[in-house]
Protein backbone atom coordinates (compact mmCIF):
# COMPACT_ATOMS: atom_id res chain seq x y z
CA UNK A 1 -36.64 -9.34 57.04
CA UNK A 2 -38.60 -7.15 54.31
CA UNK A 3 -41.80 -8.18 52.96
CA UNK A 4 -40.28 -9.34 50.30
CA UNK A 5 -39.03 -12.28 51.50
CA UNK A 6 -39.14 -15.52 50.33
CA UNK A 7 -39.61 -18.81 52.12
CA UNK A 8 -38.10 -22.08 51.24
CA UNK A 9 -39.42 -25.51 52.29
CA UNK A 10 -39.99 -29.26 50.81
CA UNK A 11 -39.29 -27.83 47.34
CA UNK A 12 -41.78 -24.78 48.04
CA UNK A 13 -40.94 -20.81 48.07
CA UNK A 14 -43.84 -18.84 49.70
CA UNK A 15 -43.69 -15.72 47.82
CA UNK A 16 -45.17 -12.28 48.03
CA UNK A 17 -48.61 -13.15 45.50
CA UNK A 18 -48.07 -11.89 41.72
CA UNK A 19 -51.76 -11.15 40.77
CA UNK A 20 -52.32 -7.83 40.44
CA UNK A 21 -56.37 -8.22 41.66
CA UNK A 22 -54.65 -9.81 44.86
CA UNK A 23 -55.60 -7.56 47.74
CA UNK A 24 -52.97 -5.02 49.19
CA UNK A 25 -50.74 -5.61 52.67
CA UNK A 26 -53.46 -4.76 55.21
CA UNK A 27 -51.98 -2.93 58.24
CA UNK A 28 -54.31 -2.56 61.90
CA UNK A 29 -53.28 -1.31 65.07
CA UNK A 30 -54.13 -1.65 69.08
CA UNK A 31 -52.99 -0.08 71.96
CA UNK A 32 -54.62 -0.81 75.34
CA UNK A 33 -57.17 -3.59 74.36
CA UNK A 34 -58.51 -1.49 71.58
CA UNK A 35 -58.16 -1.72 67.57
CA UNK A 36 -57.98 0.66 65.21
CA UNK A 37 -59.38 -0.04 61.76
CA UNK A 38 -57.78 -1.51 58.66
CA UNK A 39 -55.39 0.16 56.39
CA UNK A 40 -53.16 -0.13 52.93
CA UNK A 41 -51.59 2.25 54.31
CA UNK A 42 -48.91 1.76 57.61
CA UNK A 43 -48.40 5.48 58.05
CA UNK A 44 -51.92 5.52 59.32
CA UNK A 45 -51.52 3.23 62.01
CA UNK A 46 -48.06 4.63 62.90
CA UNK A 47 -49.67 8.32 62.88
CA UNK A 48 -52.73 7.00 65.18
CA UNK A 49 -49.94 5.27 67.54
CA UNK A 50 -48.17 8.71 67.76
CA UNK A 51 -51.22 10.28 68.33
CA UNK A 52 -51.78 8.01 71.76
CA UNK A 53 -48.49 8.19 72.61
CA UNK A 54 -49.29 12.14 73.05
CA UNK A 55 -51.88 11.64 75.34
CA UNK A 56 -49.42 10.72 78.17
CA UNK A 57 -46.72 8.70 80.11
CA UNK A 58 -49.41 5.74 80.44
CA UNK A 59 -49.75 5.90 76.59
CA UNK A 60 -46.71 4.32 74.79
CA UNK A 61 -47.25 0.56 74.13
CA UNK A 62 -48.59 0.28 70.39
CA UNK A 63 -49.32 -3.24 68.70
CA UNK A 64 -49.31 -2.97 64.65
CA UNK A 65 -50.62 -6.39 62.57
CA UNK A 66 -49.99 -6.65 59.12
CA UNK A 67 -51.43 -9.40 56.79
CA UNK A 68 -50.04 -9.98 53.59
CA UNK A 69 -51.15 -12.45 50.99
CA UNK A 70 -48.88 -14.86 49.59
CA UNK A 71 -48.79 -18.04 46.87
CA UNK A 72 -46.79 -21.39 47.10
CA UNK A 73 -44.58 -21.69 43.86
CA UNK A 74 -41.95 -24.61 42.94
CA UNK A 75 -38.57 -23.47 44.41
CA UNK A 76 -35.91 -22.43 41.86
């Protein structure tokens, strides 16, 4: 499923949100009961997951979260 799927219920699509002041996909990461900070962008997180992953055999579990903002609109 991309992000640019739509959801249908009751007569309702949930759709990615169409306003361009709406605020970006926000991407965060953990790995070990720790969080990394918020980003646009997902290559950070999967660069700082690599970057654990390096530090040994103990190191490979990442978590990434993304939020993304969407609006309600009558179904087609």
């Amino acid at each position: 499923m991309s992000a640019e799927t739509a959801h249908h219920h009751a007569g309702r699509a949930l759709r990615p949100e169409p306003a361009p002041e709406a605020p970006h996909t926000v991407h965060a990461g953990a790995g070990r009961g720790r969080s990394s900070s918020a980003s646009s962008d997902a290559e950070d997180g999967h660069s700082r997951a690599a970057r654990h992953a390096a530090l040994g055999p103990g190191h490979t579990g990442s978590r990434e979260t993304a939020r993304r903002f969407r609006r309600a609109v009558p179904a087609a």
